[in-house]
Protein backbone atom coordinates (compact mmCIF):
# COMPACT_ATOMS: atom_id res chain seq x y z
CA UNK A 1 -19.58 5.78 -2.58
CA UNK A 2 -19.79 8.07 0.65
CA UNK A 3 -19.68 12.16 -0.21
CA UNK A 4 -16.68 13.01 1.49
CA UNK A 5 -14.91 10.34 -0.45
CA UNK A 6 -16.46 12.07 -3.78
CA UNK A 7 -14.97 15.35 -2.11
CA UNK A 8 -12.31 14.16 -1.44
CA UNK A 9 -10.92 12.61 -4.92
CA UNK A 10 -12.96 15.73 -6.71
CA UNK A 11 -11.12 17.99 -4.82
CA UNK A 12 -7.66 16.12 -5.51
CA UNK A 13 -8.91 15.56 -9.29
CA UNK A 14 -9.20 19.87 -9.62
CA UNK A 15 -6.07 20.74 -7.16
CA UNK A 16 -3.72 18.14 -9.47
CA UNK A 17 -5.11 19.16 -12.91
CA UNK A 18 -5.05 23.01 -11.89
CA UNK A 19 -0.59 22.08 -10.76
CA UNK A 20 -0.47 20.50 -13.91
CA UNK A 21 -1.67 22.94 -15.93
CA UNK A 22 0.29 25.74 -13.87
CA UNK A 23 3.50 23.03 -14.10
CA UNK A 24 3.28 23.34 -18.00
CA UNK A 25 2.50 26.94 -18.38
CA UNK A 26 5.21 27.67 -15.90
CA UNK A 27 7.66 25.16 -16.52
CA UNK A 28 7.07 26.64 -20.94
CA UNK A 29 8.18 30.06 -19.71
CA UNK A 30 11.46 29.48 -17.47
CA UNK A 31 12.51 26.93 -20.00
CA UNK A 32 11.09 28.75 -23.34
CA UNK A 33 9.18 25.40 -24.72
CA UNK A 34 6.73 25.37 -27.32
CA UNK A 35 6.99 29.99 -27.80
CA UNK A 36 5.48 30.60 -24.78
CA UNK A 37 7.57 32.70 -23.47
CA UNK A 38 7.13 34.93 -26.31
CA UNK A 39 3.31 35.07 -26.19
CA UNK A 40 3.66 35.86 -22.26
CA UNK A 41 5.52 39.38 -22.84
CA UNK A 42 6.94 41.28 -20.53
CA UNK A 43 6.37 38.63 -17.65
CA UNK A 44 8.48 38.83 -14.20
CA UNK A 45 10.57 35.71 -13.54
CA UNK A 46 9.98 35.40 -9.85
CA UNK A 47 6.45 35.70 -10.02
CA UNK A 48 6.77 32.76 -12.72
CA UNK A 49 8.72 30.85 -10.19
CA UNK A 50 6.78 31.41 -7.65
CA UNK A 51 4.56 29.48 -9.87
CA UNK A 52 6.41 26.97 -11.22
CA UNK A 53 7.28 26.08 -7.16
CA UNK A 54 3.11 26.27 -6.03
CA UNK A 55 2.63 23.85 -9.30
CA UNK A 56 4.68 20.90 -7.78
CA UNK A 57 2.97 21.66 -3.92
CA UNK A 58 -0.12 21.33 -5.88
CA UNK A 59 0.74 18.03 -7.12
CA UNK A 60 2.34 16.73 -3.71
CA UNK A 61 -1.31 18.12 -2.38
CA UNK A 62 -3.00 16.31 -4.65
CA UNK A 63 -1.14 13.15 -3.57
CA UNK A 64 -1.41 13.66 0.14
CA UNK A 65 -5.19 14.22 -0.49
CA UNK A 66 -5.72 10.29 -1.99
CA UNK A 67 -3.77 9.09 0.16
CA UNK A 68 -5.50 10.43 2.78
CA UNK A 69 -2.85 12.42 4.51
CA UNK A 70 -3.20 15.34 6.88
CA UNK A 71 0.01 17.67 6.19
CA UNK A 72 -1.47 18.92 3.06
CA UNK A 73 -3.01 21.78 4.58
CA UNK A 74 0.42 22.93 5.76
CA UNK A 75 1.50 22.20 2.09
CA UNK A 76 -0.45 24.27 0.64
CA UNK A 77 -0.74 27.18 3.04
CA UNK A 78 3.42 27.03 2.02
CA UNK A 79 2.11 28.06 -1.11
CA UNK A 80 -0.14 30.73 -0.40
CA UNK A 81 3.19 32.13 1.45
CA UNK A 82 5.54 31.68 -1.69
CA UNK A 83 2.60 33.59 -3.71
CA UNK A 84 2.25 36.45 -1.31
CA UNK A 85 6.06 36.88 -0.86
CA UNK A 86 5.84 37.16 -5.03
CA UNK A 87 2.82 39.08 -5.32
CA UNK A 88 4.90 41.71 -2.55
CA UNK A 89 7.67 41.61 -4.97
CA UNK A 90 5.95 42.26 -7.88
CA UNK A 91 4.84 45.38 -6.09
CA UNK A 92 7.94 46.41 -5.36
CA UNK A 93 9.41 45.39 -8.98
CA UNK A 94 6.45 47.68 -10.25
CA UNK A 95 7.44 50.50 -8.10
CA UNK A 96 11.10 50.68 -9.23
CA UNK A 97 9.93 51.03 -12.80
CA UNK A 98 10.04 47.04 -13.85
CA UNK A 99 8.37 46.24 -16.64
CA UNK A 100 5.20 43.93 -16.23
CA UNK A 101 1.84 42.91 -17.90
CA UNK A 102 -0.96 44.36 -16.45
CA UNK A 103 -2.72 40.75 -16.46
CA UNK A 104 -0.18 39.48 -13.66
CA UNK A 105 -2.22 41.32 -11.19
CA UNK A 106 -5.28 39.84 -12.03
CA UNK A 107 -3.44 36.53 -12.16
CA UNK A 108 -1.70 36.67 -9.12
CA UNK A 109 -4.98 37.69 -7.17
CA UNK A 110 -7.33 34.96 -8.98
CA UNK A 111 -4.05 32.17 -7.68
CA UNK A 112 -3.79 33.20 -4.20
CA UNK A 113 -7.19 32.98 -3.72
CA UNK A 114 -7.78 29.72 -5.55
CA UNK A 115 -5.05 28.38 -3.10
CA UNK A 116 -6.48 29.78 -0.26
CA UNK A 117 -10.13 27.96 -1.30
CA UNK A 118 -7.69 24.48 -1.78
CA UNK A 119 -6.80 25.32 1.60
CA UNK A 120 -10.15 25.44 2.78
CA UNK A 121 -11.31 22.12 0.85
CA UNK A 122 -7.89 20.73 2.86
CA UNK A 123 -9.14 21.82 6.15
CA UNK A 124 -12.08 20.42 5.78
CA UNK A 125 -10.71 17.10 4.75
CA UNK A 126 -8.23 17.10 7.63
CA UNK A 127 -11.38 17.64 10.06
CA UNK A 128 -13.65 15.25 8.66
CA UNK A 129 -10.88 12.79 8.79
CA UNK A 130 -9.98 13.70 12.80
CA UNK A 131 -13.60 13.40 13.88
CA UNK A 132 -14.02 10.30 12.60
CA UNK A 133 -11.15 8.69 14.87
């Protein structure tokens, strides 16, 4: 097996399992399954959507990226802008006294980046795959 076809489904394999994991943590607190919400705290409900929306572009990333497809760079830089919209928000919430965890912060910063590296591993799919035609 060639090494940009091992990138390619590795990078798939850790973009799908990180929307999954995002889809249930998410998905627990908007819906309060299994006391999640609870355990979360004071968390902000857009910012959680925010999340809950990246998790499914993950997946639909992780799709286009064994099939082979070259709009998931556009995909997930669409997340990157949902997250930075939210993280803006959660500024703003913060500033007009909301009540937040702390943690969300760190959170928020450790997902954007994380998508913007996905967007990077897409890129360099996408380019790999146009050179070769």
């Amino acid at each position: 097996m060639k090494l940009k076809t091992v990138f390619r489904y590795a990078t798939a394999l850790i973009i799908g399992a990180f929307g999954l994991l995002t889809l249930f943590l998410s998905s627990s607190v908007v819906f309060d399954l299994f006391g999640i919400r609870a355990k979360e705290g004071n968390y902000v409900l857009f910012v959680v959507v925010a999340n809950l929306i990246s998790s499914l572009l993950y997946l639909l990333t992780a799709y286009g990226i064994i099939v082979n497809k070259t709009w998931t760079t556009k995909v997930l830089s669409s997340s990157v802008l949902i997250l930075l919209i939210a993280f803006v928000g959660l500024f703003v919430h913060i500033n007009t006294g909301g009540i937040y965890e702390t943690k969300t912060i760190g959170a928020m910063i450790f997902r954007i980046s994380l998508t913007l590296i996905f967007v990077a591993a897409s890129f360099l799919l996408n380019k790999r795959k146009q050179s070769e035609r």
